[in-house]
PDB file of N, CA and C in Angstrom:
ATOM      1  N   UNK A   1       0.838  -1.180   0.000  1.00  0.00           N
ATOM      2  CA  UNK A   1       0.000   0.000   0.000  1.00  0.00           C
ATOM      3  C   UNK A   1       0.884   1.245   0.000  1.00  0.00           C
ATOM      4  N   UNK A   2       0.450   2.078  -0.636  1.00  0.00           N
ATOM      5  CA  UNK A   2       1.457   3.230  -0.851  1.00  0.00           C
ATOM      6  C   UNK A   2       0.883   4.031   0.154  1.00  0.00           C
ATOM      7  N   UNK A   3       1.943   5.064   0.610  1.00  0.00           N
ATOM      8  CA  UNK A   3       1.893   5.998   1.441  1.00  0.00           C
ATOM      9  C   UNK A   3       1.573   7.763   0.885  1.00  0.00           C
ATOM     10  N   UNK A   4       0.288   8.282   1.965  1.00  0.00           N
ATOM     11  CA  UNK A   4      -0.512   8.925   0.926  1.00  0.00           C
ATOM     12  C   UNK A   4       0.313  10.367   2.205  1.00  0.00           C
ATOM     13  N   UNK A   5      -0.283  11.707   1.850  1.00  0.00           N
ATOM     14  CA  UNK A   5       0.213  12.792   3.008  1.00  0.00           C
ATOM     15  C   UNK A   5      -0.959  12.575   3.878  1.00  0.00           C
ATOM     16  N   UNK A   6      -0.759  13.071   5.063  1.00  0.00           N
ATOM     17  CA  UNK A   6      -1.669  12.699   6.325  1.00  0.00           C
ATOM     18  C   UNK A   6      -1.885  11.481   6.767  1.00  0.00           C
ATOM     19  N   UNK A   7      -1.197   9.837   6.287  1.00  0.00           N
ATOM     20  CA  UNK A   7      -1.301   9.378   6.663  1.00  0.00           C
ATOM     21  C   UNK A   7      -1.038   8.856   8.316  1.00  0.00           C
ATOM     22  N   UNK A   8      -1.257   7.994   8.896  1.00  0.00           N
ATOM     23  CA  UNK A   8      -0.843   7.914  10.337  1.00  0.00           C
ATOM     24  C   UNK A   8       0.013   6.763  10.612  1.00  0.00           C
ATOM     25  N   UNK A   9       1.317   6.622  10.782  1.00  0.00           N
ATOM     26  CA  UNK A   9       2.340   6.012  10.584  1.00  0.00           C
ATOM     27  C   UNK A   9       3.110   5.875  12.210  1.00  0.00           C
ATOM     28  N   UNK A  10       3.333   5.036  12.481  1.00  0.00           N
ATOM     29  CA  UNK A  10       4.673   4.862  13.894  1.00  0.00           C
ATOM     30  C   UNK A  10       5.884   5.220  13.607  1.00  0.00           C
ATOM     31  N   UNK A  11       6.434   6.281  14.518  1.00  0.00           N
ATOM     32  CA  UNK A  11       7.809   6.456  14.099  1.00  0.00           C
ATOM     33  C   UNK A  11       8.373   6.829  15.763  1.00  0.00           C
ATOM     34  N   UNK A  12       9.201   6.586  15.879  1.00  0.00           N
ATOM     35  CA  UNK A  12      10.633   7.544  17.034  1.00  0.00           C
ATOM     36  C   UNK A  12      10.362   8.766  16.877  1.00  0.00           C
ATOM     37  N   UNK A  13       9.774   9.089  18.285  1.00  0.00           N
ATOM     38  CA  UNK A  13       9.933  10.942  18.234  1.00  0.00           C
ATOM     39  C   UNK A  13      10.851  11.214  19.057  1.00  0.00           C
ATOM     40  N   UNK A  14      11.469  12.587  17.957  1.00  0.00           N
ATOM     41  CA  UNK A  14      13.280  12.722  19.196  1.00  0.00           C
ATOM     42  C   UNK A  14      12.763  13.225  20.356  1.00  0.00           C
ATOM     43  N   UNK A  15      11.131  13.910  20.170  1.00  0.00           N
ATOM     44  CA  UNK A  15      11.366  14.854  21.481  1.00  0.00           C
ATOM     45  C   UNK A  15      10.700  14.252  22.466  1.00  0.00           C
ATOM     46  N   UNK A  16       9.633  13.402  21.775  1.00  0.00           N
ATOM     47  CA  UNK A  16       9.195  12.636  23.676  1.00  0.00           C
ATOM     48  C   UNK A  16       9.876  10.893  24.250  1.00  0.00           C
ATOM     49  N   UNK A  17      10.926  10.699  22.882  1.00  0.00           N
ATOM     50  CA  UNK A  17      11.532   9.710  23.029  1.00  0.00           C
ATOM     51  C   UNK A  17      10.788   8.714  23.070  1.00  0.00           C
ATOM     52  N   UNK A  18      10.247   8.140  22.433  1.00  0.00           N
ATOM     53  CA  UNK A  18       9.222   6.959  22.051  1.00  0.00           C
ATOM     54  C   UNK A  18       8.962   6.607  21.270  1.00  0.00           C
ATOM     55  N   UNK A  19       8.239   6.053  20.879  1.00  0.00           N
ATOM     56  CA  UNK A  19       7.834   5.408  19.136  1.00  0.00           C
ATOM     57  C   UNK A  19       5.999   6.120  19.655  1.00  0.00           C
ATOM     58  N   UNK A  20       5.931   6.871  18.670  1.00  0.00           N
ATOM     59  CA  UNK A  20       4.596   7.354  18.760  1.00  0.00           C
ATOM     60  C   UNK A  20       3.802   7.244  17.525  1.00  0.00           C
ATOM     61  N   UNK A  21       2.208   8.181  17.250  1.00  0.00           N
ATOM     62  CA  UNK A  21       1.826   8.267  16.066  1.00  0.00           C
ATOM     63  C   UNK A  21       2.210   9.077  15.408  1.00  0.00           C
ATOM     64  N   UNK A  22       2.682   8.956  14.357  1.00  0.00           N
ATOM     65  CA  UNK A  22       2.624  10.470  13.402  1.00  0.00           C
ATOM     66  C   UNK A  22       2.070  10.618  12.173  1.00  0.00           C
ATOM     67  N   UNK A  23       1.937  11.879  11.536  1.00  0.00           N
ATOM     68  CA  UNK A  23       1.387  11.977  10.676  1.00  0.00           C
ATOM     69  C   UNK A  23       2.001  12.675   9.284  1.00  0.00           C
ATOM     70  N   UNK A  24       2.286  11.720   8.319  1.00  0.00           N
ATOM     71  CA  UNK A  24       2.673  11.799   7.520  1.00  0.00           C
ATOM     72  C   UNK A  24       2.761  13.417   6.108  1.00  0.00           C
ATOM     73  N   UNK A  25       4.067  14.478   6.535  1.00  0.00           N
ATOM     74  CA  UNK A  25       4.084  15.379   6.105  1.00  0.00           C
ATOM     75  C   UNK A  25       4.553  15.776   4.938  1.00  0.00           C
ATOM     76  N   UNK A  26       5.532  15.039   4.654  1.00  0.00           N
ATOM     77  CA  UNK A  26       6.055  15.063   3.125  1.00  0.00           C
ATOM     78  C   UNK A  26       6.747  13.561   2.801  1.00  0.00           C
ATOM     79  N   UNK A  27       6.375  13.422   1.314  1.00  0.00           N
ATOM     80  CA  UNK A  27       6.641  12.284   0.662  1.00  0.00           C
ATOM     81  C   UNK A  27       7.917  12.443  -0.273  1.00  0.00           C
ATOM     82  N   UNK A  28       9.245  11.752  -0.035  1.00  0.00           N
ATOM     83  CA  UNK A  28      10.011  11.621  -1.002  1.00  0.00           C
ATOM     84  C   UNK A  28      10.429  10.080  -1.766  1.00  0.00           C
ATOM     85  N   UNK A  29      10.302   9.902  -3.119  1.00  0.00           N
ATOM     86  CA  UNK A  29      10.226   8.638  -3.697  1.00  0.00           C
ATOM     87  C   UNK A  29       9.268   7.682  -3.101  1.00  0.00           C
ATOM     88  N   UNK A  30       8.308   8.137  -3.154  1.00  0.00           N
ATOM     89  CA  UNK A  30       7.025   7.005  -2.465  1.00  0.00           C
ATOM     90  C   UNK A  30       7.215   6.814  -0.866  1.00  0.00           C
ATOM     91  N   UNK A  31       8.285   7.126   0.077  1.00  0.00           N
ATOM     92  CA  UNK A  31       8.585   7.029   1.234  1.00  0.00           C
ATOM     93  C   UNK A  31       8.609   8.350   1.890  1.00  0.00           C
ATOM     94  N   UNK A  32       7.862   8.272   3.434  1.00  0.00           N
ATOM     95  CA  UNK A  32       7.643   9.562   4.266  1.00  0.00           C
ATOM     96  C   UNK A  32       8.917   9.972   4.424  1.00  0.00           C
ATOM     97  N   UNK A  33       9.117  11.657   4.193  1.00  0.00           N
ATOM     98  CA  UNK A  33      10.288  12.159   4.362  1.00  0.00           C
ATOM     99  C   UNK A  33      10.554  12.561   5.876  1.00  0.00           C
ATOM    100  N   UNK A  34       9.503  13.476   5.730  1.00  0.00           N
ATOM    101  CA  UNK A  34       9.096  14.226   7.291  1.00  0.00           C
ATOM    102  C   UNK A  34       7.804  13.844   7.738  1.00  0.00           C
ATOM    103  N   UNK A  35       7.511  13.777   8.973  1.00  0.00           N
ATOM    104  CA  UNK A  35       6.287  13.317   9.964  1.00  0.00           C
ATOM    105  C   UNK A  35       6.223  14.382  11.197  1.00  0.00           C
ATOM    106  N   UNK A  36       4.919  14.272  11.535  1.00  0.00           N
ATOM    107  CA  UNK A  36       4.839  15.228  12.410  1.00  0.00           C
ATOM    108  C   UNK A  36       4.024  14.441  13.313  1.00  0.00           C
ATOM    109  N   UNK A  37       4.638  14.439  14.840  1.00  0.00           N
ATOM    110  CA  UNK A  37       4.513  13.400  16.050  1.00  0.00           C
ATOM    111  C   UNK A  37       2.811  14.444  16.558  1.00  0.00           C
ATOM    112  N   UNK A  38       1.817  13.012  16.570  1.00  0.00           N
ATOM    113  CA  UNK A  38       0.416  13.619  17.035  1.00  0.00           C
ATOM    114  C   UNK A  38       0.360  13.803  18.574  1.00  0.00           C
ATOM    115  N   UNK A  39       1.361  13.773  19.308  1.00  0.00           N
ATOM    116  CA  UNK A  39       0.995  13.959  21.051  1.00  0.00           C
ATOM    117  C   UNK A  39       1.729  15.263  20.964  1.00  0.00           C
ATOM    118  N   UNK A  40       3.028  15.124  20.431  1.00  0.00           N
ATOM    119  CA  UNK A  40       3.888  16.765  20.748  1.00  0.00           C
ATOM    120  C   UNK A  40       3.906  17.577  19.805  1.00  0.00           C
ATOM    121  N   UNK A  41       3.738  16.878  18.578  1.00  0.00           N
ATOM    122  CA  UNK A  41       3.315  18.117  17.288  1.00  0.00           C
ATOM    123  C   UNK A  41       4.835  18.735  16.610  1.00  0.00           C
ATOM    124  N   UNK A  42       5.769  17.829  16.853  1.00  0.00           N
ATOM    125  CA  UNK A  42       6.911  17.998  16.241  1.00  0.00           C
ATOM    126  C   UNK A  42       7.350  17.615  15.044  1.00  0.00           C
ATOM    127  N   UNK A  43       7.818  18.215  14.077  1.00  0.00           N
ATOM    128  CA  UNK A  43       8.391  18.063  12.924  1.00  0.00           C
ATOM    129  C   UNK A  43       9.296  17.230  13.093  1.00  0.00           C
ATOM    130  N   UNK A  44       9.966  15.923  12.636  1.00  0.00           N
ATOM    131  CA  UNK A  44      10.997  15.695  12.365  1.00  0.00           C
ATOM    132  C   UNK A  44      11.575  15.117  10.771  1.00  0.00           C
ATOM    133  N   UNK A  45      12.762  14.419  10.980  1.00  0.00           N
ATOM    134  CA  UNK A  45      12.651  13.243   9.945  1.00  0.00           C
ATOM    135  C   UNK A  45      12.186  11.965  10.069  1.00  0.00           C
ATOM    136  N   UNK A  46      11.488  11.394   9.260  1.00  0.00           N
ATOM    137  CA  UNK A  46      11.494   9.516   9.353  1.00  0.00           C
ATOM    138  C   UNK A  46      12.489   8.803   9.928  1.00  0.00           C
ATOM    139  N   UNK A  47      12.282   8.451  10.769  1.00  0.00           N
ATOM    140  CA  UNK A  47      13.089   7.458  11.301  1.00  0.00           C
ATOM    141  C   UNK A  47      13.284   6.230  11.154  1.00  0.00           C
ATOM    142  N   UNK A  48      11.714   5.650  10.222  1.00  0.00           N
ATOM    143  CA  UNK A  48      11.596   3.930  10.282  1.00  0.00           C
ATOM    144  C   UNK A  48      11.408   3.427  11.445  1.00  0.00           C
ATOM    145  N   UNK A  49      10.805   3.692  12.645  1.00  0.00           N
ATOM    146  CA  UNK A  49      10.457   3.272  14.186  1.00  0.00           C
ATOM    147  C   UNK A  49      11.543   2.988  14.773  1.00  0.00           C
ATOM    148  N   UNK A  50      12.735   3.687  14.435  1.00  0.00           N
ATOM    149  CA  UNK A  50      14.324   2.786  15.272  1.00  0.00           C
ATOM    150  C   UNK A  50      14.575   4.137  16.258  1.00  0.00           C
ATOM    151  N   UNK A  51      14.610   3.746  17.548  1.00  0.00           N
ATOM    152  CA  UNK A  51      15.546   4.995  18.127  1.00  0.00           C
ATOM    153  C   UNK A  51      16.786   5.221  17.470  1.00  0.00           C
ATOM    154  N   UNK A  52      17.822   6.280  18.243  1.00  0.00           N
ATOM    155  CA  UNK A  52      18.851   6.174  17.847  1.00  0.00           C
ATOM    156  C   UNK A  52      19.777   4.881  18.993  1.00  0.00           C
ATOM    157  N   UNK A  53      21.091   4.785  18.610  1.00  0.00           N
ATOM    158  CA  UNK A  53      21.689   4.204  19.401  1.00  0.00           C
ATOM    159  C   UNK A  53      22.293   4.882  20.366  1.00  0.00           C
ATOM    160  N   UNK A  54      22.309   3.909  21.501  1.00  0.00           N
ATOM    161  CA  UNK A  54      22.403   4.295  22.911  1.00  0.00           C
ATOM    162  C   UNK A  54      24.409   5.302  22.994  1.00  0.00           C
ATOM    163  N   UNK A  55      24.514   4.156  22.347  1.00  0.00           N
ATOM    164  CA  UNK A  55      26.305   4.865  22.399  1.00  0.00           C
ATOM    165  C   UNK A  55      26.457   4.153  21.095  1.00  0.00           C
ATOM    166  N   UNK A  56      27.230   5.679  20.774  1.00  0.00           N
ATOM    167  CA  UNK A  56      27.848   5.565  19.194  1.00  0.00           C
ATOM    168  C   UNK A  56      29.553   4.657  19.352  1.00  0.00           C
ATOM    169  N   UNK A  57      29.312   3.484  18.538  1.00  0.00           N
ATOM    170  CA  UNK A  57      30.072   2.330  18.461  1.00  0.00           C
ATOM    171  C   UNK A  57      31.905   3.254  18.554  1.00  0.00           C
ATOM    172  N   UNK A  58      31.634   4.475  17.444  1.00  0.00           N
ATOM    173  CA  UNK A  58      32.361   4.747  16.788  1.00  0.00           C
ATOM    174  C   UNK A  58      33.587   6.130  17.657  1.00  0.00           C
ATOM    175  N   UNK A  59      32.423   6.834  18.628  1.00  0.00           N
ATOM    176  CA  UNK A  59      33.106   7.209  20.012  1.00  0.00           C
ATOM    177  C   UNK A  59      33.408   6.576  21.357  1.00  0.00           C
ATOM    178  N   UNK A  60      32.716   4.954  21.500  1.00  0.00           N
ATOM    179  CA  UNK A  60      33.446   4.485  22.106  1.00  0.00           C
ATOM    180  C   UNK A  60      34.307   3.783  21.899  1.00  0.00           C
ATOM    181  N   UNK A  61      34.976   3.199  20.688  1.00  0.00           N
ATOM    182  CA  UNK A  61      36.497   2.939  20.516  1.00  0.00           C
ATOM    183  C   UNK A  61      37.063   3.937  20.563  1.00  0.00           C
ATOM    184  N   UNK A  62      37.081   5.359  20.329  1.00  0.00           N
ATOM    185  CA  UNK A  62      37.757   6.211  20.041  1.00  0.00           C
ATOM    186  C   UNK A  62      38.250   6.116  22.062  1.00  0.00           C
ATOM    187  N   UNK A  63      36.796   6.692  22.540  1.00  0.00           N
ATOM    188  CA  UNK A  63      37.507   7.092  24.232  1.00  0.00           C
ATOM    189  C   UNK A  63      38.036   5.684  24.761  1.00  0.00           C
ATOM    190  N   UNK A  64      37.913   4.079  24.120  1.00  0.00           N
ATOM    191  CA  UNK A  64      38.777   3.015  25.044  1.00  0.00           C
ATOM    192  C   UNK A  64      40.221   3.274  23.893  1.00  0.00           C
ATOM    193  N   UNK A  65      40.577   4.108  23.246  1.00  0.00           N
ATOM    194  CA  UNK A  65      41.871   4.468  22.442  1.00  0.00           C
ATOM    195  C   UNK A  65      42.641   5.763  23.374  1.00  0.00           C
ATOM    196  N   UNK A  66      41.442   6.306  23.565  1.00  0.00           N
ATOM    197  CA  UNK A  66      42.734   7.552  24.697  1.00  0.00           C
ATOM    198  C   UNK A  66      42.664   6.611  26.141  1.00  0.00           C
ATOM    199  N   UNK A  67      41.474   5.819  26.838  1.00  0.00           N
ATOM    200  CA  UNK A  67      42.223   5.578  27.759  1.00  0.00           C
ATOM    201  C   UNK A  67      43.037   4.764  27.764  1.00  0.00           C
ATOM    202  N   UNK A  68      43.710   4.113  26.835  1.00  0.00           N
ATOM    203  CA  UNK A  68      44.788   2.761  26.835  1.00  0.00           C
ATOM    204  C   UNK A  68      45.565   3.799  26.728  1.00  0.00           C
ATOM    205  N   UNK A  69      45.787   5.173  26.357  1.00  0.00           N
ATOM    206  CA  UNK A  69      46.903   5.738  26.294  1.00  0.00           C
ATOM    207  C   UNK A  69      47.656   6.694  27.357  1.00  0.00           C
ATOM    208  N   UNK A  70      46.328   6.793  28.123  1.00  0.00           N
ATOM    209  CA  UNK A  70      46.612   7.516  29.097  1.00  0.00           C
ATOM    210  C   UNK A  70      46.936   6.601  30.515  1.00  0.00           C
ATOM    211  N   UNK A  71      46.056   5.551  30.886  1.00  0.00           N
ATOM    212  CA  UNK A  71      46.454   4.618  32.095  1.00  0.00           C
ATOM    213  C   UNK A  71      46.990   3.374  31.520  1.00  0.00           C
ATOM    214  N   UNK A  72      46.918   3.051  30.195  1.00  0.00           N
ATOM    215  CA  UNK A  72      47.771   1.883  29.922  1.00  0.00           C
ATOM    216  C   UNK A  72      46.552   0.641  29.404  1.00  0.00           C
ATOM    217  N   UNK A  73      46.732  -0.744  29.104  1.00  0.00           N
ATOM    218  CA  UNK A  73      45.521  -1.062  29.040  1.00  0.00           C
ATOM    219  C   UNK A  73      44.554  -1.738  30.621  1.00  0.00           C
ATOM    220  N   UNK A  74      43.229  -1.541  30.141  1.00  0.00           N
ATOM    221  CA  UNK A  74      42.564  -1.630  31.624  1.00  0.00           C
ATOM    222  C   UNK A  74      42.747  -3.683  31.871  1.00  0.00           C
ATOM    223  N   UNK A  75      43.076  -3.509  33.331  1.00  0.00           N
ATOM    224  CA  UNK A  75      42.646  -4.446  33.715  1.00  0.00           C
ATOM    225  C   UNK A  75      41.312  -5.064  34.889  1.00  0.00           C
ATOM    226  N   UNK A  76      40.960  -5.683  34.414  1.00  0.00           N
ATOM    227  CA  UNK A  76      39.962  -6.274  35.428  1.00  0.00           C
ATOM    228  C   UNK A  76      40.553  -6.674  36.858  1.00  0.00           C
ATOM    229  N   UNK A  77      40.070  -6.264  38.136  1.00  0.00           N
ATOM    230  CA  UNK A  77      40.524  -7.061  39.332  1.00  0.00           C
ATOM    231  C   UNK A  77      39.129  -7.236  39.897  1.00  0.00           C
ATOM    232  N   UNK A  78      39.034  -8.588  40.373  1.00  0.00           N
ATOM    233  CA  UNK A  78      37.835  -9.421  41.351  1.00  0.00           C
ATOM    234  C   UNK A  78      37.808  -8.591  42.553  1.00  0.00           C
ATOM    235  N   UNK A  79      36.855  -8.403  42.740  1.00  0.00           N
ATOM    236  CA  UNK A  79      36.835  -7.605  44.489  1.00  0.00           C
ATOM    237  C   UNK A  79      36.104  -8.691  44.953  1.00  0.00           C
ATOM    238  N   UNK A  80      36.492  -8.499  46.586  1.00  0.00           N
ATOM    239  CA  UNK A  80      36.133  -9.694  47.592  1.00  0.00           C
ATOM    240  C   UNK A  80      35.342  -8.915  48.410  1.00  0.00           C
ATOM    241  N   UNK A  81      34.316  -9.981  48.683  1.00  0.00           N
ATOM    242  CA  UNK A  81      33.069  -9.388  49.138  1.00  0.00           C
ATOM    243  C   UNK A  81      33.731  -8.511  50.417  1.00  0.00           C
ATOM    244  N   UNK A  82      34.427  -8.995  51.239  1.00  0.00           N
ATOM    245  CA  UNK A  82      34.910  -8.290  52.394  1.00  0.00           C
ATOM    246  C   UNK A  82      35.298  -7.022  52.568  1.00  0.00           C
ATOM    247  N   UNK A  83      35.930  -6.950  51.290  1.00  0.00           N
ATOM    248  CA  UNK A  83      36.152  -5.169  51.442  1.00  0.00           C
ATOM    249  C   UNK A  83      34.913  -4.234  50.830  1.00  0.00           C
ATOM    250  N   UNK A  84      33.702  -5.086  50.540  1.00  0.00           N
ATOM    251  CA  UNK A  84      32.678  -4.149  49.985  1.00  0.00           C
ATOM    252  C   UNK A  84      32.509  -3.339  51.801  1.00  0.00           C
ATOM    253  N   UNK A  85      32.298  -2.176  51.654  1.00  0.00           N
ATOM    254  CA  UNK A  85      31.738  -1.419  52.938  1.00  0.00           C
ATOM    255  C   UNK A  85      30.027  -1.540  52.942  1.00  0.00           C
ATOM    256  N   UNK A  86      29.194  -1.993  53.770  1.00  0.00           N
ATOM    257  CA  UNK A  86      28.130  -1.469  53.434  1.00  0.00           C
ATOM    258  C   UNK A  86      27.643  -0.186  53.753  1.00  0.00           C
ATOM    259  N   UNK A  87      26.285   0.296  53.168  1.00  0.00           N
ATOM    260  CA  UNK A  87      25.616   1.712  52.885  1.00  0.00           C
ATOM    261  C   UNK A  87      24.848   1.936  54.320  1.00  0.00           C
ATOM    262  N   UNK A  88      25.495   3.013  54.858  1.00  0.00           N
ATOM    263  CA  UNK A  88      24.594   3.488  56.055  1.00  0.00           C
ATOM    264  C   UNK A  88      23.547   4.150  55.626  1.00  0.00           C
ATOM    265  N   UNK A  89      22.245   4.397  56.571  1.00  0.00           N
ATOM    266  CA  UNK A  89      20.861   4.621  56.334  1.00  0.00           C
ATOM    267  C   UNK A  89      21.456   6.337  56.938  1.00  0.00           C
ATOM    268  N   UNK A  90      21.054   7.350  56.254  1.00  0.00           N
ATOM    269  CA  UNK A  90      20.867   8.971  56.746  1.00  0.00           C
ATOM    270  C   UNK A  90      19.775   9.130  57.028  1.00  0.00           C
ATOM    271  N   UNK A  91      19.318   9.546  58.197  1.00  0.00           N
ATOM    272  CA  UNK A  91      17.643  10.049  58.072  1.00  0.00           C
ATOM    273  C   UNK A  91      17.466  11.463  57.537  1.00  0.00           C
ATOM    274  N   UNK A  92      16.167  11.785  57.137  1.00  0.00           N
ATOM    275  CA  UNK A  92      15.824  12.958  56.580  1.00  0.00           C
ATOM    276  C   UNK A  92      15.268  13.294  57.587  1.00  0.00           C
ATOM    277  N   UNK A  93      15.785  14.978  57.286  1.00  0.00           N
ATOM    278  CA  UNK A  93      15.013  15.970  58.457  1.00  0.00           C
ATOM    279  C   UNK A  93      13.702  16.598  58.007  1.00  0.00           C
ATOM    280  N   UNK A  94      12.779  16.521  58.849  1.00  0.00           N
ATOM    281  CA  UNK A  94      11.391  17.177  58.397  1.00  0.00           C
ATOM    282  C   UNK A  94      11.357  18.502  58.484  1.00  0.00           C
ATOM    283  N   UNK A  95      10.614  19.020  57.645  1.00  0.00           N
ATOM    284  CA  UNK A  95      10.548  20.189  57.824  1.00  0.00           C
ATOM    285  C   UNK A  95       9.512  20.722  58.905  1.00  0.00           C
ATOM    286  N   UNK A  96       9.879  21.657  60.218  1.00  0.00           N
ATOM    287  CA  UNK A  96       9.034  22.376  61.021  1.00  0.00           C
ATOM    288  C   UNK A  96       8.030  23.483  60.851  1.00  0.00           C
TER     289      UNK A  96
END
């Protein structure tokens, strides 16, 4: 089925971060270019329903490349339960 303008389509909205409804604003080569999210009313681009990715593959080799250069490469050490400290309780003060 081809995709008409105004249609109502699922996509990733950047601004409420979700896969929401939207509504189909401009068409390029038979495919939605731009959509406009029906809860927040934002313009974006098509996304195809994918968020983005959480961490870019491509800046985290880069920052495990400066830190091998700066502390050397990381190593793993086992911690023993014994030296975990446990978490003391703070009470909260009420307000008078």
């Amino acid at each position: 089925m081809e995709t008409r303008l105004g249609d109502i389509i699922d996509d990733f909205c950047i601004k409420c971060k979700r896969i929401m409804n939207h509504a189909v604003v401009s068409i390029l080569d038979a495919k939605p270019a731009k959509v406009r999210c029906r809860t927040c009313y934002n313009d974006h681009d098509y996304r195809f329903e994918l968020p983005p990715p959480k961490v870019d593959p491509r800046k985290a080799a880069l920052f495990q490349e400066v830190l091998a250069k700066v502390e050397g490469p990381a190593e793993v050490t086992p911690i023993d339960e014994a030296e975990v400290v446990p978490k003391t309780k703070v009470k909260a003060r009420g307000r008078k």
